[in-house]
C-alpha atoms as a PDB file:
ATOM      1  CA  UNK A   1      -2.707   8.524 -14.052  1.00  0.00           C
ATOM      2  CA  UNK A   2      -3.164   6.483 -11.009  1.00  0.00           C
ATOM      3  CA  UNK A   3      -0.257   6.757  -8.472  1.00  0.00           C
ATOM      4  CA  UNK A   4       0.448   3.500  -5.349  1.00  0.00           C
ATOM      5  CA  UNK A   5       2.199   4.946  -3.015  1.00  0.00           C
ATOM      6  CA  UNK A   6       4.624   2.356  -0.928  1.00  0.00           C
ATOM      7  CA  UNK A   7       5.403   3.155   2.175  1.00  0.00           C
ATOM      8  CA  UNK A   8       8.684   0.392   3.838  1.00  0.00           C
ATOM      9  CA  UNK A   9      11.633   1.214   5.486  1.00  0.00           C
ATOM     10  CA  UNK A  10      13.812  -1.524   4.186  1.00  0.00           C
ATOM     11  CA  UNK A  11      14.807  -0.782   1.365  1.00  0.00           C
ATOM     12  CA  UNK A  12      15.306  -3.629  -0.525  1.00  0.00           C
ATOM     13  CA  UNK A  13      11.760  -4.540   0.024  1.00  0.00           C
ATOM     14  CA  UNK A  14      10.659  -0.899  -0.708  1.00  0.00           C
ATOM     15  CA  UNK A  15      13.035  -1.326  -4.639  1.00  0.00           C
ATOM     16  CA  UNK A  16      11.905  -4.260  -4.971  1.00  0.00           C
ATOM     17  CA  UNK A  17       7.542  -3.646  -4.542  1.00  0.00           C
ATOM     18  CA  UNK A  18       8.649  -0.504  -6.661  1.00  0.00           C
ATOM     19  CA  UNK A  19       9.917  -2.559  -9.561  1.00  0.00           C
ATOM     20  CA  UNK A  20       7.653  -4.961  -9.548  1.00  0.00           C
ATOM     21  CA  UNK A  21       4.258  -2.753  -9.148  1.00  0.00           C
ATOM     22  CA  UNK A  22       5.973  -0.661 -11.898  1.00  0.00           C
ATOM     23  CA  UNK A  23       5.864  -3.742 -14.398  1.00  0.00           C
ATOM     24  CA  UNK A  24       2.210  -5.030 -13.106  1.00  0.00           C
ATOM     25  CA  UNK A  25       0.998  -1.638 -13.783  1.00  0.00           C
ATOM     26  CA  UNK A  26       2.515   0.543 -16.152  1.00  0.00           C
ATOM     27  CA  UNK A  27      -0.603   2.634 -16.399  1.00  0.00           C
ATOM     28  CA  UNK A  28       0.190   3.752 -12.750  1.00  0.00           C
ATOM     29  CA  UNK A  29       2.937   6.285 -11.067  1.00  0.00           C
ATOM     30  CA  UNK A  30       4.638   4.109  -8.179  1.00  0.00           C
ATOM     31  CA  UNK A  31       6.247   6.228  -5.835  1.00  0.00           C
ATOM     32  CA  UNK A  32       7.506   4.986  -2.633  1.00  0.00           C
ATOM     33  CA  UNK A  33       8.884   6.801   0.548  1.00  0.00           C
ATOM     34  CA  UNK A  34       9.972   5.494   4.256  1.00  0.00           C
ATOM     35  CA  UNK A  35       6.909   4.401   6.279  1.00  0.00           C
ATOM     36  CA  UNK A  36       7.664   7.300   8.784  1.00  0.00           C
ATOM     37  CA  UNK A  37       7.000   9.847   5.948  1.00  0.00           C
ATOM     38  CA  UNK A  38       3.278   9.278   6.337  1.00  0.00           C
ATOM     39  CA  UNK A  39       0.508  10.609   6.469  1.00  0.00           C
ATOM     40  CA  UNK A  40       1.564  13.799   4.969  1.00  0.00           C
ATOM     41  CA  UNK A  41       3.202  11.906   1.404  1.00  0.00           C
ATOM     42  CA  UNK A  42       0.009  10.467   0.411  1.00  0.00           C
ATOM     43  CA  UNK A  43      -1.613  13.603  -0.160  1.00  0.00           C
ATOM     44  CA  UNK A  44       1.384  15.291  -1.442  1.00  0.00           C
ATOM     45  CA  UNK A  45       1.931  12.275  -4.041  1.00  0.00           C
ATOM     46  CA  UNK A  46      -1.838  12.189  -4.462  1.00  0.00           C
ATOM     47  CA  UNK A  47      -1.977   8.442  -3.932  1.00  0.00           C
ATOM     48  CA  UNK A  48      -5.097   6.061  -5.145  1.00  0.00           C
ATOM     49  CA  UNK A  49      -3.495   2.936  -3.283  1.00  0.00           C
ATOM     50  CA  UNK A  50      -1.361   2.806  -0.673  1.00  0.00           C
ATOM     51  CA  UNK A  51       0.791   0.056   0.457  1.00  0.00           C
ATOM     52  CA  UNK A  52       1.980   0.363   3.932  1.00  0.00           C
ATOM     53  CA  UNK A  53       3.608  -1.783   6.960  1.00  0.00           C
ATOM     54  CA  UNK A  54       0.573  -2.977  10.210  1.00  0.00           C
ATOM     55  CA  UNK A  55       2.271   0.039  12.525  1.00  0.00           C
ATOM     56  CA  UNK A  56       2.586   2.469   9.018  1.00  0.00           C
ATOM     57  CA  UNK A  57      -1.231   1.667   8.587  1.00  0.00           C
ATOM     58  CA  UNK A  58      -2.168   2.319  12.371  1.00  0.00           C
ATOM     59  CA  UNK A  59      -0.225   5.914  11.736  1.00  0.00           C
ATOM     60  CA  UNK A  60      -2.053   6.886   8.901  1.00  0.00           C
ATOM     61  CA  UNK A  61      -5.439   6.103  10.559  1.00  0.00           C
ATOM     62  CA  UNK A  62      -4.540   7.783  13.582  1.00  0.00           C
ATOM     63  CA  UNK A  63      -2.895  11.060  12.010  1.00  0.00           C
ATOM     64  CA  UNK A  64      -6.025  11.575   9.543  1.00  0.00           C
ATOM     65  CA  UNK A  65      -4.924   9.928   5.861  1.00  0.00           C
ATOM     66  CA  UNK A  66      -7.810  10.584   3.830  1.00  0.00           C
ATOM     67  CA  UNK A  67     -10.107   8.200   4.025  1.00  0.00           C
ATOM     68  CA  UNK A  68     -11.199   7.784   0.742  1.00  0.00           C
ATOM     69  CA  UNK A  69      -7.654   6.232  -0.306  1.00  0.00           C
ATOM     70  CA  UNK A  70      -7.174   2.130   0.111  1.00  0.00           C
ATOM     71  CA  UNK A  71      -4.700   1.559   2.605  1.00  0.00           C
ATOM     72  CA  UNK A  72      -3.272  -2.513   2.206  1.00  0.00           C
ATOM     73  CA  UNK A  73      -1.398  -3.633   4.878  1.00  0.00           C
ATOM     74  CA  UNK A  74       2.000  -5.134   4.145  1.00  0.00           C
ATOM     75  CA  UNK A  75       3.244  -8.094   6.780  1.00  0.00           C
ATOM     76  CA  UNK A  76       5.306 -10.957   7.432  1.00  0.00           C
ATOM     77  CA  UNK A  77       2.694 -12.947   9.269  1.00  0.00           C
ATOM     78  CA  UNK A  78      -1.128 -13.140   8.247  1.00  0.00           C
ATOM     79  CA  UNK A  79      -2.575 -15.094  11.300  1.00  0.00           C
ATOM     80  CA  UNK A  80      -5.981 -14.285  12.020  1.00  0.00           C
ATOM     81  CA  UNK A  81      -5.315 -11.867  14.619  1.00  0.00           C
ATOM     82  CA  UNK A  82      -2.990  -9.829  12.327  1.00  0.00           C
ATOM     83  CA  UNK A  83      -5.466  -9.665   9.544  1.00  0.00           C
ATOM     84  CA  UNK A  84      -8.426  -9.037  12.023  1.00  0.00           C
ATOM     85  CA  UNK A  85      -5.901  -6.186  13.082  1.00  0.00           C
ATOM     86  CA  UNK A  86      -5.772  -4.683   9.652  1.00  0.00           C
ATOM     87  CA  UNK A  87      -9.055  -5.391   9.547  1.00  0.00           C
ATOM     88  CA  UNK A  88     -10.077  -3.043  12.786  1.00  0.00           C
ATOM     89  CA  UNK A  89      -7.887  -0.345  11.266  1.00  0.00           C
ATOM     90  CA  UNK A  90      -9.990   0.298   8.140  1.00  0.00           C
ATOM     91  CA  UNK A  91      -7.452  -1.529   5.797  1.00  0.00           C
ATOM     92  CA  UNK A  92      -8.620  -2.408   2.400  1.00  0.00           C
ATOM     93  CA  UNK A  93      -6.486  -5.690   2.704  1.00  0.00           C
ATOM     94  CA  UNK A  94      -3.716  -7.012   3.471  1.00  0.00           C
ATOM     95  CA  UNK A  95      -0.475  -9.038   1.767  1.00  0.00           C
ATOM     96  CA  UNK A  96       2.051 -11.008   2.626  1.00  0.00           C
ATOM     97  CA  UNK A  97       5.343  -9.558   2.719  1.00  0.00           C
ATOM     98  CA  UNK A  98       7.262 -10.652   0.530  1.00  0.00           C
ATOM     99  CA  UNK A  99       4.531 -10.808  -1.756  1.00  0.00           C
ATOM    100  CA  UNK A 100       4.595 -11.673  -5.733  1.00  0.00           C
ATOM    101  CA  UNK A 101       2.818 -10.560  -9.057  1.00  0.00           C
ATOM    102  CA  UNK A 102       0.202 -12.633  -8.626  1.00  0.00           C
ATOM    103  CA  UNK A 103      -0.773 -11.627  -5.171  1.00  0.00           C
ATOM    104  CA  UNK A 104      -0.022  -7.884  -5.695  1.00  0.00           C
ATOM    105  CA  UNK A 105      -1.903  -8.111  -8.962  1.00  0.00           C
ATOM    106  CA  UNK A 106      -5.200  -9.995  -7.337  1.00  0.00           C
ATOM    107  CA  UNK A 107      -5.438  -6.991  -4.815  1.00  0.00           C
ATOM    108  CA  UNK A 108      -4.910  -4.071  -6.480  1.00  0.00           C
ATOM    109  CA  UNK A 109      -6.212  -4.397  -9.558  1.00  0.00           C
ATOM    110  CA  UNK A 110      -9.441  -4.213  -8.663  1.00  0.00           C
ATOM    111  CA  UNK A 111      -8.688  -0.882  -6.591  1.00  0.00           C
ATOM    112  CA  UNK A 112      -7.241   0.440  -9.763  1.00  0.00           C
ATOM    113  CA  UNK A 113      -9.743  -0.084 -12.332  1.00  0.00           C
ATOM    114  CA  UNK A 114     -11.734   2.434 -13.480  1.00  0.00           C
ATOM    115  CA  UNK A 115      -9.208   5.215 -12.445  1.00  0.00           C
ATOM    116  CA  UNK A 116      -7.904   7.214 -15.249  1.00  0.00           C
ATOM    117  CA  UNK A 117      -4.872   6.255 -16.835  1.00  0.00           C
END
């Protein structure tokens, strides 16, 4: 079973990706934790996908997530130089935060097929 990890402090943002990631894929575990958990959680939840804040991304590259898990990077603003950011820091992608079905759907399906269910 494929697991997406989230990693967001607020909470209400964290629920809320939960819930909705839950109903897009309900082939997948979605398991979430506080962004300052990382990078130890991803192994222990054996992610496939993470979904992390620009600074929670930046931590996992620096502290040695494994590299063969997709990080996407969750933020508020997607100007160039914030994407070209994510970009610099290995990130599969990146979303808009808040960010709905469709978008959610768009970028990680494709990261999700082909994994056991």
């Amino acid at each position: 079973m494929p697991v997406i990890l989230v990693l967001e402090d607020d909470s209400a943002t964290r629920n809320a990706l939960v819930e909705t990631l839950r109903k897009l894929f309900p082939q997948a575990r979605v398991a979430s934790a506080r962004s300052d958990a990382a990078p130890g959680v991803v192994a222990v939840e054996r992610a496939n996908v993470v979904l992390a804040s620009l600074p929670a991304v930046e931590r996992l590259y620096r502290e040695g997530a494994p590299p063969s898990v997709p990080v996407v990077a969750l933020t508020r603003e997607m100007s160039p130089d914030t994407l070209m950011r994510a970009e610099a820091l290995g990130a599969a992608g990146a979303l808009r935060t808040p960010s709905g079905a469709d978008q959610l759907a768009a970028v990680l399906g494709p990261m999700l097929d082909g994994l056991p269910s």
